[in-house]
C-alpha atoms as a PDB file:
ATOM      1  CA  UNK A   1     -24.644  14.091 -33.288  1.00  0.00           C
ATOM      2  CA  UNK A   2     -28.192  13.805 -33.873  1.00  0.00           C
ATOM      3  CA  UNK A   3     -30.744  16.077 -33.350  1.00  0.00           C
ATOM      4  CA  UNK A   4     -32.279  14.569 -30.272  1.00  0.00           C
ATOM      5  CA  UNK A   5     -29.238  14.510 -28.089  1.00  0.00           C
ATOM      6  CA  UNK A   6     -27.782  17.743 -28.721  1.00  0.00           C
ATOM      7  CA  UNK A   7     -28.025  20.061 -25.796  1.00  0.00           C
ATOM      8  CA  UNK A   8     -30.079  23.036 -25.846  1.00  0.00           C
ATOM      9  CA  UNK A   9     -27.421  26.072 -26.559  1.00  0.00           C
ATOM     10  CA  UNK A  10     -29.026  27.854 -23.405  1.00  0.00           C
ATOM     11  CA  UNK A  11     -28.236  24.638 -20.992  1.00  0.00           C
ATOM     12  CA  UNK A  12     -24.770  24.595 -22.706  1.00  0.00           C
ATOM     13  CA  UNK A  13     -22.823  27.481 -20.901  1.00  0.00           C
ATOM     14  CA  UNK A  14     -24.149  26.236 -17.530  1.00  0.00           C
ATOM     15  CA  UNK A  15     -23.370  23.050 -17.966  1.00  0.00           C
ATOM     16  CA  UNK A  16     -19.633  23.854 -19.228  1.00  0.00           C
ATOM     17  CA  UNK A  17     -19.428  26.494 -16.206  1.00  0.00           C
ATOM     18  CA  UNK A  18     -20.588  23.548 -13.937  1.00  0.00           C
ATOM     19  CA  UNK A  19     -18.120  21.261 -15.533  1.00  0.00           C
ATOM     20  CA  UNK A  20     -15.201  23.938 -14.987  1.00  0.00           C
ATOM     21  CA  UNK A  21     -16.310  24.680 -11.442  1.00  0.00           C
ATOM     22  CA  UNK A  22     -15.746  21.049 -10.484  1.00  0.00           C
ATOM     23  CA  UNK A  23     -12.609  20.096 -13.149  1.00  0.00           C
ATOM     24  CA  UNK A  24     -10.494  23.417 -11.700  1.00  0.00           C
ATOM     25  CA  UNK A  25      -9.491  22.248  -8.342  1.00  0.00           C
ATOM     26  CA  UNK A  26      -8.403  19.011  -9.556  1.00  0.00           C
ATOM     27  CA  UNK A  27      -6.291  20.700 -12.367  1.00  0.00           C
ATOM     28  CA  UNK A  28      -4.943  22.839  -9.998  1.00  0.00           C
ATOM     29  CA  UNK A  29      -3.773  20.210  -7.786  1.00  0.00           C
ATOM     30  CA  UNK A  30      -2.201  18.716 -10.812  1.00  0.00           C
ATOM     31  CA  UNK A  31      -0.369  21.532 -11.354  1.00  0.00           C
ATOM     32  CA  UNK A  32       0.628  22.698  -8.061  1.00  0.00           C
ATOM     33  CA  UNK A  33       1.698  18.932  -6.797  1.00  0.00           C
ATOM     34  CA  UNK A  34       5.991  19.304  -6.189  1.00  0.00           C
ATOM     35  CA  UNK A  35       6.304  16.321  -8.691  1.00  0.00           C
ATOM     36  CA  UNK A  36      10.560  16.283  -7.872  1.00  0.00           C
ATOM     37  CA  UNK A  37       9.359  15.982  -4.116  1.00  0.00           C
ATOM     38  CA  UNK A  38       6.549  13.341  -4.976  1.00  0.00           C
ATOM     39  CA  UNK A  39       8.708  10.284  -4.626  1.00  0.00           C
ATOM     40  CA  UNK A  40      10.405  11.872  -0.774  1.00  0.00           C
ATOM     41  CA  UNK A  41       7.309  12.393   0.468  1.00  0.00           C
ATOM     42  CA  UNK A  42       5.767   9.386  -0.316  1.00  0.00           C
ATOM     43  CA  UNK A  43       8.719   7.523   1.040  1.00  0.00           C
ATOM     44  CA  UNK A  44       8.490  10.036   4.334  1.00  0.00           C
ATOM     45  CA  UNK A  45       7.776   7.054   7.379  1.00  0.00           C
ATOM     46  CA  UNK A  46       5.070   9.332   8.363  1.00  0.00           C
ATOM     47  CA  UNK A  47       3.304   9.271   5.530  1.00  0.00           C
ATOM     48  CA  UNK A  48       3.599   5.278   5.049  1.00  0.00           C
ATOM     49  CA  UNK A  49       2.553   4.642   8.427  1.00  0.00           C
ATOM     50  CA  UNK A  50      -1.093   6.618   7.755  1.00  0.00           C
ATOM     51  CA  UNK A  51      -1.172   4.906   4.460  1.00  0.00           C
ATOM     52  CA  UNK A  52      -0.661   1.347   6.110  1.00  0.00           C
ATOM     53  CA  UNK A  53      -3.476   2.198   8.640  1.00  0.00           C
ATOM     54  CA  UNK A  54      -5.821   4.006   6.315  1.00  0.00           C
ATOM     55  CA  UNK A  55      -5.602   0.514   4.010  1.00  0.00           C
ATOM     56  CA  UNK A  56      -6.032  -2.087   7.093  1.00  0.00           C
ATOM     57  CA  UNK A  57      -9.171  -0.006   8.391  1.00  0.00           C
ATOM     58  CA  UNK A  58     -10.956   1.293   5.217  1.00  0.00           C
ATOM     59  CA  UNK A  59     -10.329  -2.810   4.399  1.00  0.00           C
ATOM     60  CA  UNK A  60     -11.943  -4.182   8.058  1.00  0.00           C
ATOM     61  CA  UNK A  61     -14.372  -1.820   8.027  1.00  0.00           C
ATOM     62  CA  UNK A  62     -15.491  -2.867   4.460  1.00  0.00           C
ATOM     63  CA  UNK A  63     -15.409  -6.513   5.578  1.00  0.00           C
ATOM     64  CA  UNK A  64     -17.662  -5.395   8.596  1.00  0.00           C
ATOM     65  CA  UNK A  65     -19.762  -3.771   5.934  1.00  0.00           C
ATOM     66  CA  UNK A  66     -20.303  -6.847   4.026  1.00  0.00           C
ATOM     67  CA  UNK A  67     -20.857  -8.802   6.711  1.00  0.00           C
ATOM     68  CA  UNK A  68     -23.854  -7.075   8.372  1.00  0.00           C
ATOM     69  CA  UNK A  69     -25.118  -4.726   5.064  1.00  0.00           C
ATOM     70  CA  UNK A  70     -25.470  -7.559   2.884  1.00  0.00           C
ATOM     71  CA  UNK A  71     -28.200  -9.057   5.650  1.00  0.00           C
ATOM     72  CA  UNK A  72     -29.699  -5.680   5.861  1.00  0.00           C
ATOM     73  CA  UNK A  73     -30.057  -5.213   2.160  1.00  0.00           C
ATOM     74  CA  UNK A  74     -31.989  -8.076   1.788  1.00  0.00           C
ATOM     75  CA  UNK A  75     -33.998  -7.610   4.954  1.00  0.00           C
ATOM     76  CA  UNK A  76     -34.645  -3.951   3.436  1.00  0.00           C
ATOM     77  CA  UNK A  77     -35.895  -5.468  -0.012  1.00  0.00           C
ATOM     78  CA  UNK A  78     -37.251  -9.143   0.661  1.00  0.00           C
ATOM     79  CA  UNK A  79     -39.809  -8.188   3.863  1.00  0.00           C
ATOM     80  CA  UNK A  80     -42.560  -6.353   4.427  1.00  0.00           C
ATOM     81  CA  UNK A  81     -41.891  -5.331   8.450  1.00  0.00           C
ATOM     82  CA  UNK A  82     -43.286  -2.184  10.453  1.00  0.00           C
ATOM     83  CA  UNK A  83     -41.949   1.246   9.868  1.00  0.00           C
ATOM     84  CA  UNK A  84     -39.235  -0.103   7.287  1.00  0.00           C
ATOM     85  CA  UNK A  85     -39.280   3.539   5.933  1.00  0.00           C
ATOM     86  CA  UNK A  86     -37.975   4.711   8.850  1.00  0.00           C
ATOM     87  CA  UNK A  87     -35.695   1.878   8.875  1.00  0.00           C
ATOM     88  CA  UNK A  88     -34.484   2.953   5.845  1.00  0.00           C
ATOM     89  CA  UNK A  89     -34.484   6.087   6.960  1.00  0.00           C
ATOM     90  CA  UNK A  90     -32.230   5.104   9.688  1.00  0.00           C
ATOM     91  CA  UNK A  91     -29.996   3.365   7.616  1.00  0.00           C
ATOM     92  CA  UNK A  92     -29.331   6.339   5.345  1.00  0.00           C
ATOM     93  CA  UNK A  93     -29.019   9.107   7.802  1.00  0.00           C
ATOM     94  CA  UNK A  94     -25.299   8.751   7.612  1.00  0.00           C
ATOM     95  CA  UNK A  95     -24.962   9.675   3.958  1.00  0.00           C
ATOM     96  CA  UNK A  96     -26.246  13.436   5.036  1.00  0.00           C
ATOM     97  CA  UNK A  97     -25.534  13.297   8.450  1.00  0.00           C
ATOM     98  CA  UNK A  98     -22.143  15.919   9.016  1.00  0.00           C
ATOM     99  CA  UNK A  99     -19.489  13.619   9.991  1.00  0.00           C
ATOM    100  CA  UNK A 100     -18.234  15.181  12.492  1.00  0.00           C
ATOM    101  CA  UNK A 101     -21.936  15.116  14.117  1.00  0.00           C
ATOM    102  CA  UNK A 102     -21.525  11.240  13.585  1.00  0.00           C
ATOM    103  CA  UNK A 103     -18.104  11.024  15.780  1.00  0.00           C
ATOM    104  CA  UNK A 104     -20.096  13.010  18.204  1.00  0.00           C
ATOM    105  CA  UNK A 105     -23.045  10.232  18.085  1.00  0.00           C
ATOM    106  CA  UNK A 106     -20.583   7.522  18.040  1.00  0.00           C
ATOM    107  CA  UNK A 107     -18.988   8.580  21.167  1.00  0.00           C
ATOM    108  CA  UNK A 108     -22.420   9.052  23.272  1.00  0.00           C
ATOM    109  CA  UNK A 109     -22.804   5.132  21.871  1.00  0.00           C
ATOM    110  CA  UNK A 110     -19.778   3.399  22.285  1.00  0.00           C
ATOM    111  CA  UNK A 111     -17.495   5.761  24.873  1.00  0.00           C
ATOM    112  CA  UNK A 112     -16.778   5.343  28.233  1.00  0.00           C
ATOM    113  CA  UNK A 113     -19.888   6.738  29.167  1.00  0.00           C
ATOM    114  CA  UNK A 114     -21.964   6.189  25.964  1.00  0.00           C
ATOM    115  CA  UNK A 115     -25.321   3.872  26.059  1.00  0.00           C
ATOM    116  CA  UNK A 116     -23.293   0.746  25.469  1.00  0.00           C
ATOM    117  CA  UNK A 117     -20.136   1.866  25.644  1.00  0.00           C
ATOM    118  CA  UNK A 118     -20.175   2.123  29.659  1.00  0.00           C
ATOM    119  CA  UNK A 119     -20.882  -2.004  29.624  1.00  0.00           C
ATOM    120  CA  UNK A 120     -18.287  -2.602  27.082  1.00  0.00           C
ATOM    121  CA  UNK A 121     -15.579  -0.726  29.605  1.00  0.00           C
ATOM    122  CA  UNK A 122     -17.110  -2.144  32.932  1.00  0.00           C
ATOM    123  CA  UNK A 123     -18.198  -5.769  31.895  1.00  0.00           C
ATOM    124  CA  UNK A 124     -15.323  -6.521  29.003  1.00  0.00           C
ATOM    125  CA  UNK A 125     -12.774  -3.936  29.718  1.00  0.00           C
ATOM    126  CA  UNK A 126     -13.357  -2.700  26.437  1.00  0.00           C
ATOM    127  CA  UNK A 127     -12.344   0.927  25.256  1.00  0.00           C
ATOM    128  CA  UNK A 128     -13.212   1.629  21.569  1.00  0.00           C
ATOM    129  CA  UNK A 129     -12.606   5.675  21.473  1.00  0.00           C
ATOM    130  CA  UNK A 130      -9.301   6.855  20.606  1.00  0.00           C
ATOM    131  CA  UNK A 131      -8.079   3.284  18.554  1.00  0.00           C
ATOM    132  CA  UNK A 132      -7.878   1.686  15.858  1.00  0.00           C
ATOM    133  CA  UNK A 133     -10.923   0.170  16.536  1.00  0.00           C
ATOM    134  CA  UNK A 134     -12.634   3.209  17.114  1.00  0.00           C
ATOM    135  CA  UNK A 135     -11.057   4.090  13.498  1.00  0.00           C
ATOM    136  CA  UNK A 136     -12.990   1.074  11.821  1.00  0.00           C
ATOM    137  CA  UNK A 137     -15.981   1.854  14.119  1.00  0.00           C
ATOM    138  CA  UNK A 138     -16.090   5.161  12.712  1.00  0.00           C
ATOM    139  CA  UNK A 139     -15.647   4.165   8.722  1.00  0.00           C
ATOM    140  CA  UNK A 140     -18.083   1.777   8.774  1.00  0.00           C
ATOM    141  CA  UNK A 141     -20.423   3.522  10.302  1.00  0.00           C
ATOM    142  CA  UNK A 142     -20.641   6.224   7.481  1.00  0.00           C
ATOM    143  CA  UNK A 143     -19.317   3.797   4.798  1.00  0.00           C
ATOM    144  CA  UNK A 144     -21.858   1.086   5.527  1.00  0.00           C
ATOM    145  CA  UNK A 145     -25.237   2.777   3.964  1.00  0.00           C
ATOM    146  CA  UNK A 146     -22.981   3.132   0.164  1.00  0.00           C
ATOM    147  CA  UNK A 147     -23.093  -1.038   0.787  1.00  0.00           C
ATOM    148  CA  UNK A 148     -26.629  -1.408   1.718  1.00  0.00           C
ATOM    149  CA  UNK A 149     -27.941   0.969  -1.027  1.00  0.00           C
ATOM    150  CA  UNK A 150     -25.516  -0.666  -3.815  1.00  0.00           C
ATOM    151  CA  UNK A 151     -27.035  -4.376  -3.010  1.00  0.00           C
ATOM    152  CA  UNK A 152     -30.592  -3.845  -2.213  1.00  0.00           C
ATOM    153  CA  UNK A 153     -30.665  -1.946  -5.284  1.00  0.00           C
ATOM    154  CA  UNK A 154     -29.235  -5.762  -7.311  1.00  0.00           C
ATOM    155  CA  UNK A 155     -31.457  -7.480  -5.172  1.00  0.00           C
ATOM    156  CA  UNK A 156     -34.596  -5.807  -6.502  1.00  0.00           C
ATOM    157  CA  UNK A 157     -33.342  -6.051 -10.071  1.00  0.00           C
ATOM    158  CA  UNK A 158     -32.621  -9.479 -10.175  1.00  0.00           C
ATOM    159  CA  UNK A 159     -35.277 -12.222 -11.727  1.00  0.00           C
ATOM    160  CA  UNK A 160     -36.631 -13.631  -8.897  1.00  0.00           C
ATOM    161  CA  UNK A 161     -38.125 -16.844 -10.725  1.00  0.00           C
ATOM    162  CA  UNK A 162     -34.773 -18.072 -10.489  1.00  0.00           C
ATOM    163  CA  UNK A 163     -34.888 -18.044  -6.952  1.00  0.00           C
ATOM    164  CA  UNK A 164     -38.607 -20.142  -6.792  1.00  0.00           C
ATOM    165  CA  UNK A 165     -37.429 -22.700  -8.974  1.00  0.00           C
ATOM    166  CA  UNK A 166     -34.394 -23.649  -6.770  1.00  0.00           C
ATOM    167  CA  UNK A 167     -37.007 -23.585  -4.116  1.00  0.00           C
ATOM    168  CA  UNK A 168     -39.263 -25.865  -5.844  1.00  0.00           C
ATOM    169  CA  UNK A 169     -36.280 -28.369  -5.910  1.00  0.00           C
ATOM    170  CA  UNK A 170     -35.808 -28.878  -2.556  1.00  0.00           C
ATOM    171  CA  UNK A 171     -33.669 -25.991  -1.810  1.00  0.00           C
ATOM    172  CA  UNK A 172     -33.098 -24.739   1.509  1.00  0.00           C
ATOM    173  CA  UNK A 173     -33.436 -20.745   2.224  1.00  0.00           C
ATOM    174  CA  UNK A 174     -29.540 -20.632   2.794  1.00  0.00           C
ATOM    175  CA  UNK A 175     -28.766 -22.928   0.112  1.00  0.00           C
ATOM    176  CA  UNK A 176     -30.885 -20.361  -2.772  1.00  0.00           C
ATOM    177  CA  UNK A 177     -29.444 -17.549  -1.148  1.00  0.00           C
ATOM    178  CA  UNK A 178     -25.611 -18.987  -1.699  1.00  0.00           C
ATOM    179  CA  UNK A 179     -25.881 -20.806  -4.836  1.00  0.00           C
ATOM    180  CA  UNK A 180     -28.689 -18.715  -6.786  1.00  0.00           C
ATOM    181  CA  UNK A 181     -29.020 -15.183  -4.885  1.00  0.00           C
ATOM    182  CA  UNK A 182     -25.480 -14.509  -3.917  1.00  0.00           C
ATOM    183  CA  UNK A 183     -24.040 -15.314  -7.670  1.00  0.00           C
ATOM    184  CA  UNK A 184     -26.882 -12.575  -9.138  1.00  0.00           C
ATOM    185  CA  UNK A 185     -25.755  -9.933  -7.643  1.00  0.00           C
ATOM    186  CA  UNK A 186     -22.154 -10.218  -6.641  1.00  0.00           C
ATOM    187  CA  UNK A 187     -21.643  -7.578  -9.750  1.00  0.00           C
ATOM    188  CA  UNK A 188     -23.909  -5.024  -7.120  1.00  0.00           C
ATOM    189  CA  UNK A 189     -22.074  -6.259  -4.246  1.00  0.00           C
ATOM    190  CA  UNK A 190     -18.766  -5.799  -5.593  1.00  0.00           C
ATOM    191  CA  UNK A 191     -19.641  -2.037  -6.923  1.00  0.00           C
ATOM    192  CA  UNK A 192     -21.174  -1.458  -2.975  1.00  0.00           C
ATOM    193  CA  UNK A 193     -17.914  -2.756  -1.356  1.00  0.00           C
ATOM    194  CA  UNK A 194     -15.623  -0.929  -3.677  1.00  0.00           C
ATOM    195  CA  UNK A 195     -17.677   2.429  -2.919  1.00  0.00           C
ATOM    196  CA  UNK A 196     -17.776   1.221   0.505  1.00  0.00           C
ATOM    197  CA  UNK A 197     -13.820   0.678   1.208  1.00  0.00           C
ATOM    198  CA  UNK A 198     -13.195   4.365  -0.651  1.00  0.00           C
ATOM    199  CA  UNK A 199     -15.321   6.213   1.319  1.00  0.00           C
ATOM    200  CA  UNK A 200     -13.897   4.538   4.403  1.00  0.00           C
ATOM    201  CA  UNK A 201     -10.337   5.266   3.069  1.00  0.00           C
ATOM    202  CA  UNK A 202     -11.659   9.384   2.903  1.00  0.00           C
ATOM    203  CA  UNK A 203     -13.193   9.354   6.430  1.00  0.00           C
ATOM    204  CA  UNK A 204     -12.139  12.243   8.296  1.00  0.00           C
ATOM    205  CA  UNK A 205     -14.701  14.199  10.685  1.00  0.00           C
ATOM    206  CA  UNK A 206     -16.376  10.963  12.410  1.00  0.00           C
ATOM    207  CA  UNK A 207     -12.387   9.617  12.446  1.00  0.00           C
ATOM    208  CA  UNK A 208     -11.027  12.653  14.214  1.00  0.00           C
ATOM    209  CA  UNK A 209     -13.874  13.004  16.691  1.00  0.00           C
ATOM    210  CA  UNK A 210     -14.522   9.515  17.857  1.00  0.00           C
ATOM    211  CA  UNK A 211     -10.740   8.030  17.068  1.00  0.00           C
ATOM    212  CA  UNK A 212      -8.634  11.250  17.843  1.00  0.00           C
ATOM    213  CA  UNK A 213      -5.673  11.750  16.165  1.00  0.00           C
ATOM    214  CA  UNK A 214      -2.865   9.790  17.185  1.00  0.00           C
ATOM    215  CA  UNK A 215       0.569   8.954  15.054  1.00  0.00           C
ATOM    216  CA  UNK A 216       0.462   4.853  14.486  1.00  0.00           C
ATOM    217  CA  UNK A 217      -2.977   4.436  15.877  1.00  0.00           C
ATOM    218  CA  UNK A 218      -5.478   6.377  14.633  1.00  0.00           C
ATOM    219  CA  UNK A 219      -4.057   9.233  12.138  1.00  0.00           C
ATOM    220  CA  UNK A 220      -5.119   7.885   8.999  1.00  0.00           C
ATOM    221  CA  UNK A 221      -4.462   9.728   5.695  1.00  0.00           C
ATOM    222  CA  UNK A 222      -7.461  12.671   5.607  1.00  0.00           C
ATOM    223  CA  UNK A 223      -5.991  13.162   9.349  1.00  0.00           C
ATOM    224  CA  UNK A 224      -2.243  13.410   7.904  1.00  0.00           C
ATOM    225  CA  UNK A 225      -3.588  15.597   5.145  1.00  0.00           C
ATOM    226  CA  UNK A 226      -5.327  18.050   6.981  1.00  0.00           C
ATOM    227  CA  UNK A 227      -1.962  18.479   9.261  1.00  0.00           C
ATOM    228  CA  UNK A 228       0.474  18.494   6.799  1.00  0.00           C
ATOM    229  CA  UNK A 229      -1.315  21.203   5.188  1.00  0.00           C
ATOM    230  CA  UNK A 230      -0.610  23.366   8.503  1.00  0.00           C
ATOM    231  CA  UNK A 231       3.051  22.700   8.321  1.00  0.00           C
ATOM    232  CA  UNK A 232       4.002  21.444   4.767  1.00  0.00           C
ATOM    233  CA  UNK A 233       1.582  22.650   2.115  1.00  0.00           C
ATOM    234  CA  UNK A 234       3.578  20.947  -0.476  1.00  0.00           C
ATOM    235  CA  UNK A 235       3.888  17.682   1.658  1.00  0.00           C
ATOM    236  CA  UNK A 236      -0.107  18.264   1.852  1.00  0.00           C
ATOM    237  CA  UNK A 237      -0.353  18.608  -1.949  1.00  0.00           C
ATOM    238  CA  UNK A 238       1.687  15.570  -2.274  1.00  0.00           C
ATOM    239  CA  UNK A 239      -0.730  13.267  -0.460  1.00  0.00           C
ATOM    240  CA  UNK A 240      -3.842  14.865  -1.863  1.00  0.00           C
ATOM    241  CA  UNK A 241      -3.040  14.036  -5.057  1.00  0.00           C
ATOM    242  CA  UNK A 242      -2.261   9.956  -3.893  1.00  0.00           C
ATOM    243  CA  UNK A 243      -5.585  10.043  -2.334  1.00  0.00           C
ATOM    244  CA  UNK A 244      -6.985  11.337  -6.040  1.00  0.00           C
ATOM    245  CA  UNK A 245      -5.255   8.540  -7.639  1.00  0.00           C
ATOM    246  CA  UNK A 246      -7.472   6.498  -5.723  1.00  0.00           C
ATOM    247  CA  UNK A 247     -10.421   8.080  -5.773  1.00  0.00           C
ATOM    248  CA  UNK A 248      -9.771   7.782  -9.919  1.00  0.00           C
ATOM    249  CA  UNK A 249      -8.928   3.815 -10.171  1.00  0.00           C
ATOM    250  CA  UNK A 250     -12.249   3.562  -8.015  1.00  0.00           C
ATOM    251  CA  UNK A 251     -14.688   5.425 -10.252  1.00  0.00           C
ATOM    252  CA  UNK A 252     -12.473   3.741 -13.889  1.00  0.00           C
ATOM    253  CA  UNK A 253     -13.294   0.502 -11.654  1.00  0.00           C
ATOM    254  CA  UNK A 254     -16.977   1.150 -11.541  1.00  0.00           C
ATOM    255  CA  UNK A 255     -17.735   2.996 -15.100  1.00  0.00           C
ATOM    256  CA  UNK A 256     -19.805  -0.262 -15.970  1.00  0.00           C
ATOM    257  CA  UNK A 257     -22.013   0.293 -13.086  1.00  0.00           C
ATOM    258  CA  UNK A 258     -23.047   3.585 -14.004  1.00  0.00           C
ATOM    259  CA  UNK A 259     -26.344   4.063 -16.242  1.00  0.00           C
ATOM    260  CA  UNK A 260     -25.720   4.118 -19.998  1.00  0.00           C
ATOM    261  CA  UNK A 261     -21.802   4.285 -19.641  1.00  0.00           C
ATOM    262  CA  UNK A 262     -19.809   2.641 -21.569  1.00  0.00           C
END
């Protein structure tokens, strides 16, 4: 190691201690996980059925995540409109906002009696609280900013003289945004969906307060964690080390999209 990049000997033993603090409670899930009970518990019907729903919603709500954060990541970075920091602002406020706090918000929006929610019930017959849709309302709304960050982040790095010179050609907006834009940063949009989907699959506080918790419908696997570990601590242990397995095959996925890793 050369000179340069060794770490200063008084920046080593926090940095070791910080590495422990955050390595120990994954080693001793590892270690405490009933590996003879892994494959009945992961065969339990329960436990498939929250799996099965946690995929299908993390999955829609990434889908609605692409559909509308792609639009606002290049609304963010292309334009030059009033108060856009506080847009952004806006737009990021889930990231820090306390989940639970965001079920809360969600419900004063879209319940029975919430801003919008009230015409959605009396004009459609809509309900969106306490289903499945109220599940994917819920993920997206704190999984959506990962998404918009991720690809207004490529769309600022890209070379935009690409863009101009498919302009100068006749062109249409649409058509440079498909066939130049789109193909640029697809490697930005891909690492924003990916982060997008797994923080949708961990959901829990803005899931249990807007969606409830209901077997088949809206108990998704952070809600069959959390009440396993009231009943079956080893049935708990069991499916918090599946949802680390995930968590792990994201971040391997991504290690290209990190600064300076190889």
């Amino acid at each position: 190691m050369s000179e340069q990049n060794r770490v200063p000997t008084l920046l080593l033993l926090p940095a070791l201690l910080g590495l422990a603090f955050l390595a120990l409670p994954l080693v001793g899930l590892l270690l405490r996980t009933p590996w003879d009970r892994l494959g009945e518990q992961l065969a339990a019907p329960a436990v498939r059925e929250a799996l099965w729903l946690s995929l299908i919603t993390a999955t829609v709500a990434t889908v609605l995540c692409l559909l509308l954060g792609v639009p606002l990541a290049l609304l963010l970075s292309r334009t030059r409109l009033p108060g856009i920091r506080l847009i952004r602002a806006v737009i990021t406020v889930p990231l820090v906002l306390p989940p639970v706090v965001g079920g809360v918000a969600l419900l004063l929006a879209f319940g029975r009696n919430g801003v919008l929610g009230r015409y959605l019930d009396a004009w459609f017959g809509i309900t969106l609280p306490f289903t499945s849709a109220g599940v994917v309302l819920a993920e997206t709304f704190v999984a959506m900013p990962f998404l918009v960050i991720a690809v207004e982040g490529a769309l600022r790095g890209i070379d935009r003289r690409y863009e101009e010179a498919a302009a100068t050609l006749g062109a249409g907006r649409w058509t440079v945004f498909r066939r130049v834009t789109l193909p640029m940063i697809a490697p930005g949009v891909l690492a924003g969906a990916v982060l997008c989907w797994a923080r949708a699959l961990g959901e829990f506080g803005a899931t249990i307060t807007f969606a409830g918790n209901f077997p088949g419908t809206t108990r998704t696997m952070p809600l069959t964690v959390y009440l396993a570990l009231e009943t079956d601590p080893q049935a708990a242990t069991v499916l918090s080390l599946l949802m680390l397995v995930v968590s792990v095959l994201v971040l391997a996925g991504l290690r290209h999209r990190w600064v300076g890793v190889q």
